[in-house]
PDB file of N, CA and C in Angstrom:
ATOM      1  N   UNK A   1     -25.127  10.142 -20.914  1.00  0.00           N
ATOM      2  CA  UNK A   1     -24.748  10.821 -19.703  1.00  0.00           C
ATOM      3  C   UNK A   1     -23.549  10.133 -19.072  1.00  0.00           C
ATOM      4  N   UNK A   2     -22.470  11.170 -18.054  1.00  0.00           N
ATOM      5  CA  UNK A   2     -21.758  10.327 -17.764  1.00  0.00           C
ATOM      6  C   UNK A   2     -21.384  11.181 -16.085  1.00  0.00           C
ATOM      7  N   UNK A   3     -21.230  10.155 -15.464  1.00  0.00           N
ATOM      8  CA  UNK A   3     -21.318  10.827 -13.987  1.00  0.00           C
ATOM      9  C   UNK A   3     -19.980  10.494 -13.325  1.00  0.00           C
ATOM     10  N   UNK A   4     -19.557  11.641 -12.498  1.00  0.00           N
ATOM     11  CA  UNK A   4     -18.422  10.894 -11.738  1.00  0.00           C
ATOM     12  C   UNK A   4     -18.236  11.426 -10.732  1.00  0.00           C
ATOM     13  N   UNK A   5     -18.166  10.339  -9.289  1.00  0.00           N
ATOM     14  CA  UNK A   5     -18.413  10.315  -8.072  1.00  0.00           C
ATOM     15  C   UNK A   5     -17.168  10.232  -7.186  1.00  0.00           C
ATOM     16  N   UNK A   6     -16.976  11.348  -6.402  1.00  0.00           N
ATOM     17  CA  UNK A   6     -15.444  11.038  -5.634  1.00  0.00           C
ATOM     18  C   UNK A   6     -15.703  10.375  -4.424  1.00  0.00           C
ATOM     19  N   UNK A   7     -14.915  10.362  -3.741  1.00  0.00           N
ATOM     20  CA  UNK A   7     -15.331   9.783  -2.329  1.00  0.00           C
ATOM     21  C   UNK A   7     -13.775  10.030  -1.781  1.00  0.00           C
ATOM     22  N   UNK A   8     -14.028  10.257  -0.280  1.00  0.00           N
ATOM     23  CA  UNK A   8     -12.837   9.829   0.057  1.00  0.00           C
ATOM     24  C   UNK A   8     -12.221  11.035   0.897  1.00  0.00           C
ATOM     25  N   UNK A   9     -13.117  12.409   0.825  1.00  0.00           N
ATOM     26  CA  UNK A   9     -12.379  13.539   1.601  1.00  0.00           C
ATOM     27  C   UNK A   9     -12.815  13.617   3.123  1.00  0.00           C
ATOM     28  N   UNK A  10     -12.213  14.584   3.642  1.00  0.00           N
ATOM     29  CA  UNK A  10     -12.649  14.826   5.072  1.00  0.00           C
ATOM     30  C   UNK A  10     -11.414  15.309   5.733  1.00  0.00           C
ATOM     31  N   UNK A  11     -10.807  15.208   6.938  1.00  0.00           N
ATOM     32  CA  UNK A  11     -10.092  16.190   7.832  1.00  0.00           C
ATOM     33  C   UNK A  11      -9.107  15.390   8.926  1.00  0.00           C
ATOM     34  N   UNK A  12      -7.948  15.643   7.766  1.00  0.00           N
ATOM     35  CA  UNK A  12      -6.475  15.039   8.446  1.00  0.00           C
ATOM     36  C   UNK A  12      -5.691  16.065   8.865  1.00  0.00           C
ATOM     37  N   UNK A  13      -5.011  15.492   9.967  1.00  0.00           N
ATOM     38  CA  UNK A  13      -3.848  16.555  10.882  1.00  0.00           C
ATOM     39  C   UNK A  13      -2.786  16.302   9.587  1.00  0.00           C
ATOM     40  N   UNK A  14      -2.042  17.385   9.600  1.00  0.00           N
ATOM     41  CA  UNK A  14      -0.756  17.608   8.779  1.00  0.00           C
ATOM     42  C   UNK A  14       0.412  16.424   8.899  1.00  0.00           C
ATOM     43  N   UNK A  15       0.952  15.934   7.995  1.00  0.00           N
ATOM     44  CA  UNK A  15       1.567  15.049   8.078  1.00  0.00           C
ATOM     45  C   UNK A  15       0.388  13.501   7.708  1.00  0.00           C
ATOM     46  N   UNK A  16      -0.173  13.741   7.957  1.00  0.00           N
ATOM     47  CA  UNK A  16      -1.298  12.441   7.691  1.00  0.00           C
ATOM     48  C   UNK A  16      -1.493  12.313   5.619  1.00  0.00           C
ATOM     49  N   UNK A  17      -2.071  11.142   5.957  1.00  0.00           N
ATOM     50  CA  UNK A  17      -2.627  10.629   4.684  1.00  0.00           C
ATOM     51  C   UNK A  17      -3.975  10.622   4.312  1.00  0.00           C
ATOM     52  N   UNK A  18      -4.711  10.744   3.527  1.00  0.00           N
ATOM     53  CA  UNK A  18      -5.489  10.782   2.612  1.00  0.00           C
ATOM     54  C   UNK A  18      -5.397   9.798   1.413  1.00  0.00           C
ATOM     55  N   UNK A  19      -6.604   8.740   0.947  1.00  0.00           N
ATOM     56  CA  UNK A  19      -7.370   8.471  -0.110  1.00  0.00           C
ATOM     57  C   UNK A  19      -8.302   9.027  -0.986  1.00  0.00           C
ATOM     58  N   UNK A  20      -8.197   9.327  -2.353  1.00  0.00           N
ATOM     59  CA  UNK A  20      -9.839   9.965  -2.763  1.00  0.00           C
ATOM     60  C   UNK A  20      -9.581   8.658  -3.923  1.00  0.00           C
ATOM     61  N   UNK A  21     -10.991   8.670  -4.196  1.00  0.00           N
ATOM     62  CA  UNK A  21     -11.653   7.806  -5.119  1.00  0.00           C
ATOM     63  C   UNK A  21     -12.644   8.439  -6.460  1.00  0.00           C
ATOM     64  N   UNK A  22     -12.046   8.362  -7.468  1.00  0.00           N
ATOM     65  CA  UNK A  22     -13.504   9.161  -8.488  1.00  0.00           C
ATOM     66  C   UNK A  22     -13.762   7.678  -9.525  1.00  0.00           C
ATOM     67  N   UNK A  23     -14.656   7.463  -9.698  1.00  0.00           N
ATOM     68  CA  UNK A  23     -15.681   6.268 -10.325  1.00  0.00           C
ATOM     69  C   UNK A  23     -16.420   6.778 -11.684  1.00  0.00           C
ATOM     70  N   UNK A  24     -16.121   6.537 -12.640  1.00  0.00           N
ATOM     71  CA  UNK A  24     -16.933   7.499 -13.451  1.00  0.00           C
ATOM     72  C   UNK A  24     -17.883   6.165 -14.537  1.00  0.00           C
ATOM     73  N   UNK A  25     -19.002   6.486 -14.547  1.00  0.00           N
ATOM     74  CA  UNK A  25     -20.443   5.754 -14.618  1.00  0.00           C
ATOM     75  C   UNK A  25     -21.307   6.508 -15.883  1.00  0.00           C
ATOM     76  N   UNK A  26     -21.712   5.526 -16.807  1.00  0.00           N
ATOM     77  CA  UNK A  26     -22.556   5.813 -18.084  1.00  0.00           C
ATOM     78  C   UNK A  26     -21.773   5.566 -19.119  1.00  0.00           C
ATOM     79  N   UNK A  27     -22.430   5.787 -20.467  1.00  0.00           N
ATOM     80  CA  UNK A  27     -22.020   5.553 -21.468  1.00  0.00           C
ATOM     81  C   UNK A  27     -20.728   6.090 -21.873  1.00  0.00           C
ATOM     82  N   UNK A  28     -19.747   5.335 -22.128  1.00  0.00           N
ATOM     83  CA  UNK A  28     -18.454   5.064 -22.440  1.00  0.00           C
ATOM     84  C   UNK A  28     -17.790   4.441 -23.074  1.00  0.00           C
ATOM     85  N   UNK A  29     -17.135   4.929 -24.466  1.00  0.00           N
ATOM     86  CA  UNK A  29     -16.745   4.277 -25.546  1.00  0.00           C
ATOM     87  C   UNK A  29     -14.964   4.126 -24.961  1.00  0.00           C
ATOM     88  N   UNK A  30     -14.580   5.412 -24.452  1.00  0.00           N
ATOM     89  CA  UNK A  30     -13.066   5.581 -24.089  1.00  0.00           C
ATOM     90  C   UNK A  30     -13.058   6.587 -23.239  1.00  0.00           C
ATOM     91  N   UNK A  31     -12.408   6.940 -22.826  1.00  0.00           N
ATOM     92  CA  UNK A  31     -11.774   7.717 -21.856  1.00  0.00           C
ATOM     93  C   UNK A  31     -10.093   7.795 -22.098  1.00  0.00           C
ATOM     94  N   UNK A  32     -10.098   8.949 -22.545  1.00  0.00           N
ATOM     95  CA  UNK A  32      -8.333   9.646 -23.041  1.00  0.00           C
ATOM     96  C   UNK A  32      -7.656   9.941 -21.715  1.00  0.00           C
ATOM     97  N   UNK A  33      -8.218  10.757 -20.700  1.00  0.00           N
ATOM     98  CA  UNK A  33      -7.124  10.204 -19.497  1.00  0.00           C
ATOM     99  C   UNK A  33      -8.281  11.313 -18.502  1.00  0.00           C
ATOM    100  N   UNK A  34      -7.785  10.801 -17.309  1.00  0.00           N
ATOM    101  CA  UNK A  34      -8.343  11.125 -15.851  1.00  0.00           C
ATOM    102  C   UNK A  34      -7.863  12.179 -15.060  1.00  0.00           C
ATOM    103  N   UNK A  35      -8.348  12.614 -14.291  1.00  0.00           N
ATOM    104  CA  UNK A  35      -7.006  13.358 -13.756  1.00  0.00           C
ATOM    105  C   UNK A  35      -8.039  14.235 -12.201  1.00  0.00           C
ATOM    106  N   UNK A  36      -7.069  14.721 -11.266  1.00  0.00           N
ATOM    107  CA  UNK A  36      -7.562  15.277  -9.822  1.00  0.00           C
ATOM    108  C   UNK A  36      -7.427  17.270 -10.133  1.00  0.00           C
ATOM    109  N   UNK A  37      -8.169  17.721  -9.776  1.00  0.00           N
ATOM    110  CA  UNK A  37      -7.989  19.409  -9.667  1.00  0.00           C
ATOM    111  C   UNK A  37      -8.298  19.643  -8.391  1.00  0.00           C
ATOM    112  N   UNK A  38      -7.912  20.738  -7.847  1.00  0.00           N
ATOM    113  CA  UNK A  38      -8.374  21.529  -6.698  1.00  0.00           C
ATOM    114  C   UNK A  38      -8.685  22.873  -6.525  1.00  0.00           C
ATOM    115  N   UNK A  39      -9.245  23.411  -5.883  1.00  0.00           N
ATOM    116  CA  UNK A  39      -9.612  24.468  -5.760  1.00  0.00           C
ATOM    117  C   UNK A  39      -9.788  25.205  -4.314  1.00  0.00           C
ATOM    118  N   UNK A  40      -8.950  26.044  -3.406  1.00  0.00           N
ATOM    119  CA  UNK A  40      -9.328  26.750  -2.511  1.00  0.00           C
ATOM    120  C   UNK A  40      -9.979  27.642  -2.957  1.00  0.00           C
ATOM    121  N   UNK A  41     -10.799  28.629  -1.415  1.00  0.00           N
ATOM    122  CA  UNK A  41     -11.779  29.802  -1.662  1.00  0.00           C
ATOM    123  C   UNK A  41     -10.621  30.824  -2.147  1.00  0.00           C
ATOM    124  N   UNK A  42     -10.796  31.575  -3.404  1.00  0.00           N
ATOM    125  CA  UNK A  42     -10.053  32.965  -3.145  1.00  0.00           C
ATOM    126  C   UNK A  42      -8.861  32.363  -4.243  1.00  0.00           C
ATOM    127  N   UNK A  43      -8.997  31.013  -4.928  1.00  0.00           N
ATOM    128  CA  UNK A  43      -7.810  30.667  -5.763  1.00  0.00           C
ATOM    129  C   UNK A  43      -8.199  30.286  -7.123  1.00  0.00           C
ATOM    130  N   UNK A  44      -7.142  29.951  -7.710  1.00  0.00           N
ATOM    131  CA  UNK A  44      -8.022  29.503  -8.972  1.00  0.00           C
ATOM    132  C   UNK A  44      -7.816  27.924  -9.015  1.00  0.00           C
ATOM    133  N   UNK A  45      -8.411  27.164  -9.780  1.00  0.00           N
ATOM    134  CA  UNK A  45      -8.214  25.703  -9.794  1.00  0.00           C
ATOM    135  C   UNK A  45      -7.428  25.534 -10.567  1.00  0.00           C
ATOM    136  N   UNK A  46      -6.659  24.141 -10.123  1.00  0.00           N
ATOM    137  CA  UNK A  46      -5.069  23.788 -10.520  1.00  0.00           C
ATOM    138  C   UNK A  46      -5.003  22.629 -10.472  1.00  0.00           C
ATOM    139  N   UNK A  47      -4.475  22.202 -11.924  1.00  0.00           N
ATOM    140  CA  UNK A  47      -3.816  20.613 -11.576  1.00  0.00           C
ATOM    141  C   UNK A  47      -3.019  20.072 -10.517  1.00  0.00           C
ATOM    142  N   UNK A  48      -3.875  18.966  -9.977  1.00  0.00           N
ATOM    143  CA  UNK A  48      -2.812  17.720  -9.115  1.00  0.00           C
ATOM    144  C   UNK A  48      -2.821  16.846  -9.471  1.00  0.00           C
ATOM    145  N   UNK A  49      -3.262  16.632 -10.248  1.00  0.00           N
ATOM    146  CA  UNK A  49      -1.791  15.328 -11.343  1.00  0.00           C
ATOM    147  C   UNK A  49      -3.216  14.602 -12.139  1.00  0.00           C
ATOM    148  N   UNK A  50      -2.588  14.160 -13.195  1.00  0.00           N
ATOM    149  CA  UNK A  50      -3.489  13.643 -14.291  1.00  0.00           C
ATOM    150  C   UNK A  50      -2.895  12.876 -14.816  1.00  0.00           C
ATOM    151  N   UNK A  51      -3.578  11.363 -15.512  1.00  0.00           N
ATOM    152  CA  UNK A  51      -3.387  10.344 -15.783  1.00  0.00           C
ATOM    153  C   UNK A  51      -3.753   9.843 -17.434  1.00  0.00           C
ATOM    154  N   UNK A  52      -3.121   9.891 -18.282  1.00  0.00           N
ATOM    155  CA  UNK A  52      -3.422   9.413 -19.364  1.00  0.00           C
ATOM    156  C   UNK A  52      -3.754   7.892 -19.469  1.00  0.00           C
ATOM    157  N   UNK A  53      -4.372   8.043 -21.325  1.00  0.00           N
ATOM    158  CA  UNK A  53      -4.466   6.462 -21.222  1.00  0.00           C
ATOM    159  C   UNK A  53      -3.589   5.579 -21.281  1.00  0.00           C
ATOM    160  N   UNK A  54      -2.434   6.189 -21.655  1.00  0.00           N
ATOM    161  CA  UNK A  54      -1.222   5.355 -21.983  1.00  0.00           C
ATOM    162  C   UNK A  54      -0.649   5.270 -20.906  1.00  0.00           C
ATOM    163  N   UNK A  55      -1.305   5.395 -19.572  1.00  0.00           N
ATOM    164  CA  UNK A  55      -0.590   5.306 -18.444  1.00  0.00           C
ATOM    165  C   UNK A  55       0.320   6.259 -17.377  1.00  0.00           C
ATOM    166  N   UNK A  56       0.928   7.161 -18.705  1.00  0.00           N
ATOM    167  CA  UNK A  56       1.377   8.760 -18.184  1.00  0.00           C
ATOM    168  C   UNK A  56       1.394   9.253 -17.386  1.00  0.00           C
ATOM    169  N   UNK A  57       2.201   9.815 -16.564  1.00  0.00           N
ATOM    170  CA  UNK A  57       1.042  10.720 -15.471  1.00  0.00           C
ATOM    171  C   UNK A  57       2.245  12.180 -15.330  1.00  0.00           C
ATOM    172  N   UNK A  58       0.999  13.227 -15.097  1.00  0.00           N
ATOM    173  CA  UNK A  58       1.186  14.252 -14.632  1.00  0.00           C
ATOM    174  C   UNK A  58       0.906  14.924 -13.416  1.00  0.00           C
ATOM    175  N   UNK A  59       1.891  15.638 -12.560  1.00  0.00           N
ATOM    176  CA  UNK A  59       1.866  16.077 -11.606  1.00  0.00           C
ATOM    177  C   UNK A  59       1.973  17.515 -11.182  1.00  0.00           C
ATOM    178  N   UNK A  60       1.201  18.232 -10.494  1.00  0.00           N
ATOM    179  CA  UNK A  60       1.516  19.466 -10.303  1.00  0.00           C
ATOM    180  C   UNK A  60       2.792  19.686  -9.132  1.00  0.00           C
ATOM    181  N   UNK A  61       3.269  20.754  -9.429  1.00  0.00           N
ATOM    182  CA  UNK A  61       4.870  20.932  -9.017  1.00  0.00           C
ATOM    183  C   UNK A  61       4.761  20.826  -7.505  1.00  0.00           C
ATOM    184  N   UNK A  62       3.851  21.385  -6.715  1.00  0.00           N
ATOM    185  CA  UNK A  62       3.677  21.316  -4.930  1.00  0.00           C
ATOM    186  C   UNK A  62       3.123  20.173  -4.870  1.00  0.00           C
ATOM    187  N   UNK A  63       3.016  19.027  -5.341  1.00  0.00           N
ATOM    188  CA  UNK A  63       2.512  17.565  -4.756  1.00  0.00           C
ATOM    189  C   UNK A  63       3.408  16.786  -5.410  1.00  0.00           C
ATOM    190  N   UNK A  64       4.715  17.059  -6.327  1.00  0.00           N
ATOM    191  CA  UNK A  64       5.481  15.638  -6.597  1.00  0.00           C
ATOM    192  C   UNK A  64       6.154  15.178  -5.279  1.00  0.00           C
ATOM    193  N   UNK A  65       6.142  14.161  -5.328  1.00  0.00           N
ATOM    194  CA  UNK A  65       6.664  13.254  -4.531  1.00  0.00           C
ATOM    195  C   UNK A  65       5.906  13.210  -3.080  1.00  0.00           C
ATOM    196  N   UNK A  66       4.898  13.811  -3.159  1.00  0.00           N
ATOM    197  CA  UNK A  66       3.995  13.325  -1.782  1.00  0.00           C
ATOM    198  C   UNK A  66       2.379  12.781  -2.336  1.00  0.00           C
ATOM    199  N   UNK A  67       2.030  13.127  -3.643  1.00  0.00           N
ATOM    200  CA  UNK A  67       0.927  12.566  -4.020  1.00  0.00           C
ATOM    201  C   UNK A  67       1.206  11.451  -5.126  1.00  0.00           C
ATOM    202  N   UNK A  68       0.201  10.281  -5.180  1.00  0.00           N
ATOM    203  CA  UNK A  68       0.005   9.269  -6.535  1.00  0.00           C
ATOM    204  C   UNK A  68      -0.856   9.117  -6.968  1.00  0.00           C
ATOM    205  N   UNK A  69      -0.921   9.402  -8.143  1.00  0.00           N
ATOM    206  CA  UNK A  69      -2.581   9.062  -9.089  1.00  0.00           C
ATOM    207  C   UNK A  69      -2.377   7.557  -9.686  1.00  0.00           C
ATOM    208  N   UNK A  70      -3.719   6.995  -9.405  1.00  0.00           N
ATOM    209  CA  UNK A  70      -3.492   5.222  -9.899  1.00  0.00           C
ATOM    210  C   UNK A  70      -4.674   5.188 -10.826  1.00  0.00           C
ATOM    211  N   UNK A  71      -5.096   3.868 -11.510  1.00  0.00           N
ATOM    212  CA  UNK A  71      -6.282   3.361 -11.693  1.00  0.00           C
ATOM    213  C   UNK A  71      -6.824   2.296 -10.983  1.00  0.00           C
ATOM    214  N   UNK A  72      -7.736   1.374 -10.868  1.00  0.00           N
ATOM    215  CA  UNK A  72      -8.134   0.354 -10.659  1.00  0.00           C
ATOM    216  C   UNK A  72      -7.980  -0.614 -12.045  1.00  0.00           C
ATOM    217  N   UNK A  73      -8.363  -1.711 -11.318  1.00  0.00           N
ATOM    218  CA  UNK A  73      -8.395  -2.754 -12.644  1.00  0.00           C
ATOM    219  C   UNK A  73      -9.723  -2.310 -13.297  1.00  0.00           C
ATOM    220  N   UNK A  74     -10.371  -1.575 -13.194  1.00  0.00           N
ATOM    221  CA  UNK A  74     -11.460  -0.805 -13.771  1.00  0.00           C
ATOM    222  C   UNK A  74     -10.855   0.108 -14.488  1.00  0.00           C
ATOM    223  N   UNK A  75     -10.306   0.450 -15.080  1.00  0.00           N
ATOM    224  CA  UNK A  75     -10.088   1.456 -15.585  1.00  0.00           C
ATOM    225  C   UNK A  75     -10.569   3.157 -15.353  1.00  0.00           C
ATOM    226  N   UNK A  76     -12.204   2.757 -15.328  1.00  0.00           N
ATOM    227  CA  UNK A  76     -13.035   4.027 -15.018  1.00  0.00           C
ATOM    228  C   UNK A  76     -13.222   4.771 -14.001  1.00  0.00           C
ATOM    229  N   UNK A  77     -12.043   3.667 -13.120  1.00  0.00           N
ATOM    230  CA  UNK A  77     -11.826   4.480 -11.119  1.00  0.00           C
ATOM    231  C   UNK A  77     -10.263   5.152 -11.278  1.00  0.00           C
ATOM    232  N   UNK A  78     -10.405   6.234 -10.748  1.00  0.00           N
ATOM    233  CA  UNK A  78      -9.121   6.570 -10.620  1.00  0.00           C
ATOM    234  C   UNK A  78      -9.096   6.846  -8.971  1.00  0.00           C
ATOM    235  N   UNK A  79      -7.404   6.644  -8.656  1.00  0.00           N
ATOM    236  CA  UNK A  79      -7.557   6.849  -7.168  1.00  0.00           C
ATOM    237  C   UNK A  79      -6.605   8.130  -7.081  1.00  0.00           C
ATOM    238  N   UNK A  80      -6.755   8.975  -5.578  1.00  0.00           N
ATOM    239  CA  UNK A  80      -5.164  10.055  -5.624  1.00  0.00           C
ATOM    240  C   UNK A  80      -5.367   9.346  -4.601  1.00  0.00           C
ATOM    241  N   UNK A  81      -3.673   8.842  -3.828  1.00  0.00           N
ATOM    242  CA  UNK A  81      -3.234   8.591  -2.706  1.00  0.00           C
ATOM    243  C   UNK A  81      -2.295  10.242  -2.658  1.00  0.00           C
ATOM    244  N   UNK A  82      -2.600  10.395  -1.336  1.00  0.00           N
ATOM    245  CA  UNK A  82      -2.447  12.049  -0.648  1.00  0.00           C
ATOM    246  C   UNK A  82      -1.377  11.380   0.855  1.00  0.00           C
ATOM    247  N   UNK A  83      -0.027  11.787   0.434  1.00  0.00           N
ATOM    248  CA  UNK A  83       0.391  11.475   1.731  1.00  0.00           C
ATOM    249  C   UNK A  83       1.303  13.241   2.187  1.00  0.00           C
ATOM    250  N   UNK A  84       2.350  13.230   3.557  1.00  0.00           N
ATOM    251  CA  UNK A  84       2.613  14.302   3.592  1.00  0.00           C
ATOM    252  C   UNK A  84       1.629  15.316   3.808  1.00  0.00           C
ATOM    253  N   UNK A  85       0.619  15.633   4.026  1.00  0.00           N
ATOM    254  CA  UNK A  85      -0.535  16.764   4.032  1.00  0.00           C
ATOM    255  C   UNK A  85       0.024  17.757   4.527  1.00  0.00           C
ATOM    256  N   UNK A  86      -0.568  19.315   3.792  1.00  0.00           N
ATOM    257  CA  UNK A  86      -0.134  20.225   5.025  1.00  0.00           C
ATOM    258  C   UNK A  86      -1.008  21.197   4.897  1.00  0.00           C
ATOM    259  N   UNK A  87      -1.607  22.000   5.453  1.00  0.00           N
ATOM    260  CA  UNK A  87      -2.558  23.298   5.427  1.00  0.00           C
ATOM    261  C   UNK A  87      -2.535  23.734   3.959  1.00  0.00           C
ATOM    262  N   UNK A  88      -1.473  23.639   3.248  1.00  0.00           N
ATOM    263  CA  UNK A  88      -1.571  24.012   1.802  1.00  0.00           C
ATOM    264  C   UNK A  88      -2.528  23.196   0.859  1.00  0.00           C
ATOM    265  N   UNK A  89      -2.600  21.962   1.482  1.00  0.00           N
ATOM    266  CA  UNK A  89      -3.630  21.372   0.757  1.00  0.00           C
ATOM    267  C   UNK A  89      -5.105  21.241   0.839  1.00  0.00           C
ATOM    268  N   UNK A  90      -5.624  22.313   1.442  1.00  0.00           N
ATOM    269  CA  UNK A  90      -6.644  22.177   2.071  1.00  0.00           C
ATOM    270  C   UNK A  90      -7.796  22.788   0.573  1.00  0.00           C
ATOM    271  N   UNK A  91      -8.343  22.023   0.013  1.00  0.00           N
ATOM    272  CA  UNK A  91      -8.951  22.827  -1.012  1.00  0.00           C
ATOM    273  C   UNK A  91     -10.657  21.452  -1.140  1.00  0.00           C
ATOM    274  N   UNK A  92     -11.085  22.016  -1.961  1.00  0.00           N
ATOM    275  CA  UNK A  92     -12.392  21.525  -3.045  1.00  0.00           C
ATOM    276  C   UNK A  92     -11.409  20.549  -4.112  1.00  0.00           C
ATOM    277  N   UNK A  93     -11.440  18.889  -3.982  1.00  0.00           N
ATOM    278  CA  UNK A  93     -10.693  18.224  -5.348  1.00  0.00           C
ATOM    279  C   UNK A  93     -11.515  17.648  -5.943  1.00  0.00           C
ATOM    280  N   UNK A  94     -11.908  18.194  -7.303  1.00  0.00           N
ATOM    281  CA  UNK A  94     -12.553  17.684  -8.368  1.00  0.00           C
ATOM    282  C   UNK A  94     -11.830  16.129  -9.096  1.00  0.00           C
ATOM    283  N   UNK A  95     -12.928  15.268  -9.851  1.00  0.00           N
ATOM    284  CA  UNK A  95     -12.337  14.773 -10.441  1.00  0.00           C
ATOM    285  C   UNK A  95     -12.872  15.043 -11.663  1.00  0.00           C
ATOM    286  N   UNK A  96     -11.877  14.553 -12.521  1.00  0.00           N
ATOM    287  CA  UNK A  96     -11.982  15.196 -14.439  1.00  0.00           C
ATOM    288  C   UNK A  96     -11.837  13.873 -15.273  1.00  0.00           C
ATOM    289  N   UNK A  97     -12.759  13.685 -16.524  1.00  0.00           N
ATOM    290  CA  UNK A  97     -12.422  12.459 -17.130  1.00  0.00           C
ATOM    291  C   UNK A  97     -13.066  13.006 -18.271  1.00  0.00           C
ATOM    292  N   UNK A  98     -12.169  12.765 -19.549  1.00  0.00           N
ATOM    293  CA  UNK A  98     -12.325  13.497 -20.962  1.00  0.00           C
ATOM    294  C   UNK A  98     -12.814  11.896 -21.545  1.00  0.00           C
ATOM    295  N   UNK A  99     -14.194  12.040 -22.111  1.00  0.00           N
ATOM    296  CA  UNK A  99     -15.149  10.781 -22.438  1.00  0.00           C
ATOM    297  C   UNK A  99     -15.622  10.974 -24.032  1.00  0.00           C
ATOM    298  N   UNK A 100     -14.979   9.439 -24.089  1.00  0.00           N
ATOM    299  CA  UNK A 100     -15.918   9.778 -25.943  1.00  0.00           C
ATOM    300  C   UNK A 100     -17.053   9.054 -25.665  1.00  0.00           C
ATOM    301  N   UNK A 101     -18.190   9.082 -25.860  1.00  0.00           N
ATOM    302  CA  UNK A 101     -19.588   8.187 -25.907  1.00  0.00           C
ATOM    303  C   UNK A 101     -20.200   8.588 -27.102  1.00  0.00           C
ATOM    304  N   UNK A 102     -21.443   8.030 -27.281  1.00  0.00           N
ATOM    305  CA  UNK A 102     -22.618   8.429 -28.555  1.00  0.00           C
ATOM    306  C   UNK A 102     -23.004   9.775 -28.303  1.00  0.00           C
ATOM    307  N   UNK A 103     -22.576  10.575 -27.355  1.00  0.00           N
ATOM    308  CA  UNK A 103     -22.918  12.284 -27.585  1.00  0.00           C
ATOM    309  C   UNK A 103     -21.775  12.774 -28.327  1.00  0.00           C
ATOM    310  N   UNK A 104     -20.343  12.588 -28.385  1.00  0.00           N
ATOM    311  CA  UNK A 104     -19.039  13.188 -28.896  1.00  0.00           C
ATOM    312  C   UNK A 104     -18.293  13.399 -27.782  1.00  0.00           C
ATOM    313  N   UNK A 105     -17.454  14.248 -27.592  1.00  0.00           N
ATOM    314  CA  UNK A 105     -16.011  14.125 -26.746  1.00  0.00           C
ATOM    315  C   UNK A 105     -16.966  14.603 -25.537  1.00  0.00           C
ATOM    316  N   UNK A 106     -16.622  14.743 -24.416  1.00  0.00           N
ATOM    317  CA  UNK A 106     -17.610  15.345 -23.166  1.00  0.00           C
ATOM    318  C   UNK A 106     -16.469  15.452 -22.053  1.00  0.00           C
ATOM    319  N   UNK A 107     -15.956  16.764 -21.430  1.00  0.00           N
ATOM    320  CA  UNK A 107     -15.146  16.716 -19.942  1.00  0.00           C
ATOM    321  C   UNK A 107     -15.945  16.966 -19.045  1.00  0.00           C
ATOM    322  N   UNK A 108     -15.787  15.774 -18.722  1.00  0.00           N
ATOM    323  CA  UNK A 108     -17.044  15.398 -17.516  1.00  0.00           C
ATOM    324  C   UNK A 108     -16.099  15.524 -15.814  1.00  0.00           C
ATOM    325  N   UNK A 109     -16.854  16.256 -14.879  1.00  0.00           N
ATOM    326  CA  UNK A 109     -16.079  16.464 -13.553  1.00  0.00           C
ATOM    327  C   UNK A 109     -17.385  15.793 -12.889  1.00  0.00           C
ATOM    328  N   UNK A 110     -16.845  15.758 -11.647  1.00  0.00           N
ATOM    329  CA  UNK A 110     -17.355  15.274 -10.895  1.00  0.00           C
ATOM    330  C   UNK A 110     -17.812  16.665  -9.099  1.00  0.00           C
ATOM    331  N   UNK A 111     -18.715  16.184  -8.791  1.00  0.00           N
ATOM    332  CA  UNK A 111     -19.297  17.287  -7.495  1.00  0.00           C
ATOM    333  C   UNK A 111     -18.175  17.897  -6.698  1.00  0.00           C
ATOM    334  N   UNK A 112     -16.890  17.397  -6.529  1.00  0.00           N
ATOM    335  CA  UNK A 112     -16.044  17.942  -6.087  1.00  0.00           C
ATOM    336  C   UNK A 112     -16.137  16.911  -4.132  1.00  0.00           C
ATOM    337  N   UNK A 113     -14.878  17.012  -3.419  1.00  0.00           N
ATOM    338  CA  UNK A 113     -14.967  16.241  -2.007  1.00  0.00           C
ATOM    339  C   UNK A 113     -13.936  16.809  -1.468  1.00  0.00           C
ATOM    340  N   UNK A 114     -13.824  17.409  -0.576  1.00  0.00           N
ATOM    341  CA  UNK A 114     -13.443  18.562   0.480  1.00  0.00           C
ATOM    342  C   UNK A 114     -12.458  17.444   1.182  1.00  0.00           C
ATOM    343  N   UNK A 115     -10.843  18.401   1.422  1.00  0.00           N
ATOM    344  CA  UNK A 115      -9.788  18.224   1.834  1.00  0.00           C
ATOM    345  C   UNK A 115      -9.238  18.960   2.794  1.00  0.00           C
ATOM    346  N   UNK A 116      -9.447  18.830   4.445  1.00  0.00           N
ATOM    347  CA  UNK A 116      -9.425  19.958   5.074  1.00  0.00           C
ATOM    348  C   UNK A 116      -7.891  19.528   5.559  1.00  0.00           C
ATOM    349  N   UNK A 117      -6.974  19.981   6.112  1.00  0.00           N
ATOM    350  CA  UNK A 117      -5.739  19.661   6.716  1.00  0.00           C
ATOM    351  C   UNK A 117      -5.449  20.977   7.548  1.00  0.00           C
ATOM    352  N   UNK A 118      -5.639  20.274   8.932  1.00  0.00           N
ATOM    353  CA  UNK A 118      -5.272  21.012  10.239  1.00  0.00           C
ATOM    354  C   UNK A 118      -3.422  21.500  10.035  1.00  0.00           C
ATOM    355  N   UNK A 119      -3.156  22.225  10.977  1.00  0.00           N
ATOM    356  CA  UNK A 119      -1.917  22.121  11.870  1.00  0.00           C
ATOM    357  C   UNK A 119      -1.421  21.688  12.701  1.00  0.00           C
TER     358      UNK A 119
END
């Protein structure tokens, strides 16, 4: 089994910053890369940026240069630093981590942690 826990949402005025945190826990041989999604009501879910193992990173086109995806010296934490906010970002952000363990490959998300941004 492999679990992964965000932390870190809740309700910033526009222009403010945001931390999220996803931790991902259980059996784990590797992990090929990490990465943040979102989802408003009424939209479809969309990359905000994803992190390979080689360090890589990918970004969706409405958050370059106001969002950063990191790791920890853990490897198995990934962080998004969220700066710039604006009503556009107001969604459901999953976290995603593609896991090899003793079951086979597994894309494991996490419960999702709510990003509200006022005006």
């Amino acid at each position: 089994q492999v679990q992964l826990v965000e932390t870190g949402g809740g309700l910033v005025q526009a222009g403010g910053s945001l931390r999220l945190s996803c931790a991902a826990s259980g059996i784990i041989y590797s992990i090929n890369g990490m990465g943040w999604y979102r989802q408003a009501p009424g939209k479809q879910r969309e990359l905000v940026a994803r992190l390979s193992s080689d360090g890589s990173t990918t970004y969706g086109n409405s958050v370059k240069g106001r969002f950063t995806i990191s790791r920890d010296n853990n490897k198995n934490t990934v962080n998004l630093q969220m700066n710039s906010l604006t009503p556009e970002d107001t969604a459901l952000y999953y976290c995603n981590a593609d896991v090899l363990n003793d079951r086979g490959l597994v894309a494991a998300w996490g419960q999702g942690t709510q990003v509200t941004v006022s005006s």
